[in-house]
Protein backbone atom coordinates (compact mmCIF):
# COMPACT_ATOMS: atom_id res chain seq x y z
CA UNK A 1 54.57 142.73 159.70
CA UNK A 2 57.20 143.68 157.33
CA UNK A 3 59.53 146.67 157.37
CA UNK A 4 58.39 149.32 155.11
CA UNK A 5 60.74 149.57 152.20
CA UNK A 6 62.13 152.93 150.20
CA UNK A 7 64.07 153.71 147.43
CA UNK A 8 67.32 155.13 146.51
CA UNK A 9 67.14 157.47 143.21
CA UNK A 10 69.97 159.87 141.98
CA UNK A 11 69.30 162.83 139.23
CA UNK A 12 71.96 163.65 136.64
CA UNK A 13 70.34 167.16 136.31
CA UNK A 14 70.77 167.72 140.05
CA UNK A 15 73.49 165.84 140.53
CA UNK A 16 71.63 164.54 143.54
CA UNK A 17 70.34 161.60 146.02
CA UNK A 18 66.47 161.33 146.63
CA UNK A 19 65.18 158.74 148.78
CA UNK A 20 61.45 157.92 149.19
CA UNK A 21 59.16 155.36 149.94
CA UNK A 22 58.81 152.57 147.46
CA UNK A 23 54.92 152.53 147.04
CA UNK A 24 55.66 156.62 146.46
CA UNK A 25 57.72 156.04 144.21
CA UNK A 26 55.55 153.47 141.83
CA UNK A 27 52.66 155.88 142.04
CA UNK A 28 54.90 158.59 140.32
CA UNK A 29 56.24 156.38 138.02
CA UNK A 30 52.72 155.04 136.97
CA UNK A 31 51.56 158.83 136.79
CA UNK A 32 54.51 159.57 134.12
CA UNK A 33 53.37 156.48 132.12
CA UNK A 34 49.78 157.66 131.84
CA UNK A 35 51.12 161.44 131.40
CA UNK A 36 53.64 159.68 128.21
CA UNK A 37 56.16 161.60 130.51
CA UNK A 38 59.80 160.76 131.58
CA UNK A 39 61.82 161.43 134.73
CA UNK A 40 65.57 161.89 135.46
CA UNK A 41 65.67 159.64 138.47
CA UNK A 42 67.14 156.57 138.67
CA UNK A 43 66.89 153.89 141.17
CA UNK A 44 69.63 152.66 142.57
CA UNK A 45 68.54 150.52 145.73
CA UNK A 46 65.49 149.66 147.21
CA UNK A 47 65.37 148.39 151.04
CA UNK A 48 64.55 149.87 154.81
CA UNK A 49 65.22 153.67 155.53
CA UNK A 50 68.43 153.11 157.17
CA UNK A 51 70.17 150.89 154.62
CA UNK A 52 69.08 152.90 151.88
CA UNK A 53 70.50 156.11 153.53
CA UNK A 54 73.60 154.75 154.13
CA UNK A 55 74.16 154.09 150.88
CA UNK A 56 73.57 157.45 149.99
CA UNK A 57 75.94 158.34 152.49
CA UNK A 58 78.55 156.37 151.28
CA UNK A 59 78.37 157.33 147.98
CA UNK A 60 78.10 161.06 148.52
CA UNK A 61 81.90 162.03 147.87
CA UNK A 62 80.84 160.53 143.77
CA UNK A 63 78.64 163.20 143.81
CA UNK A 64 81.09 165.85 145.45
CA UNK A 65 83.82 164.15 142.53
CA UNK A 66 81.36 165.16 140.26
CA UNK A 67 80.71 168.71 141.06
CA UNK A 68 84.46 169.49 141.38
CA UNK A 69 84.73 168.34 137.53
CA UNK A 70 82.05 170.08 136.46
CA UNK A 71 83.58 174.02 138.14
């Protein structure tokens, strides 16, 4: 059986991580394409909950770079 996979996404708007399962995900993004609608999430990794967290941990002082310029 294979290890359920999820997704990394960040938002410019929110200046944010997101992370959700894959298959969620696609169903969302199929549901803007039949709505003609966008998104501001964008994937940045795709793999098991753990991995995919730790990026996000990793990564999170980017974020906190990003909020300091923006004050």
């Amino acid at each position: 059986m294979s290890e359920k996979q999820y997704v990394l996404e960040w938002s410019k708007k929110s200046n944010g991580f997101h992370v959700q399962p894959l298959t969620d995900l696609l169903a969302k993004n199929q549901g803007c394409f039949m709505r003609d609608a966008s998104h501001d999430y964008i994937v940045l990794m795709v793999g098991p909950f753990e991995t995919v967290t730790k990026m996000a941990e990793t990564h999170r002082h980017v974020l906190a770079g990003r909020e300091l310029r923006a004050a």
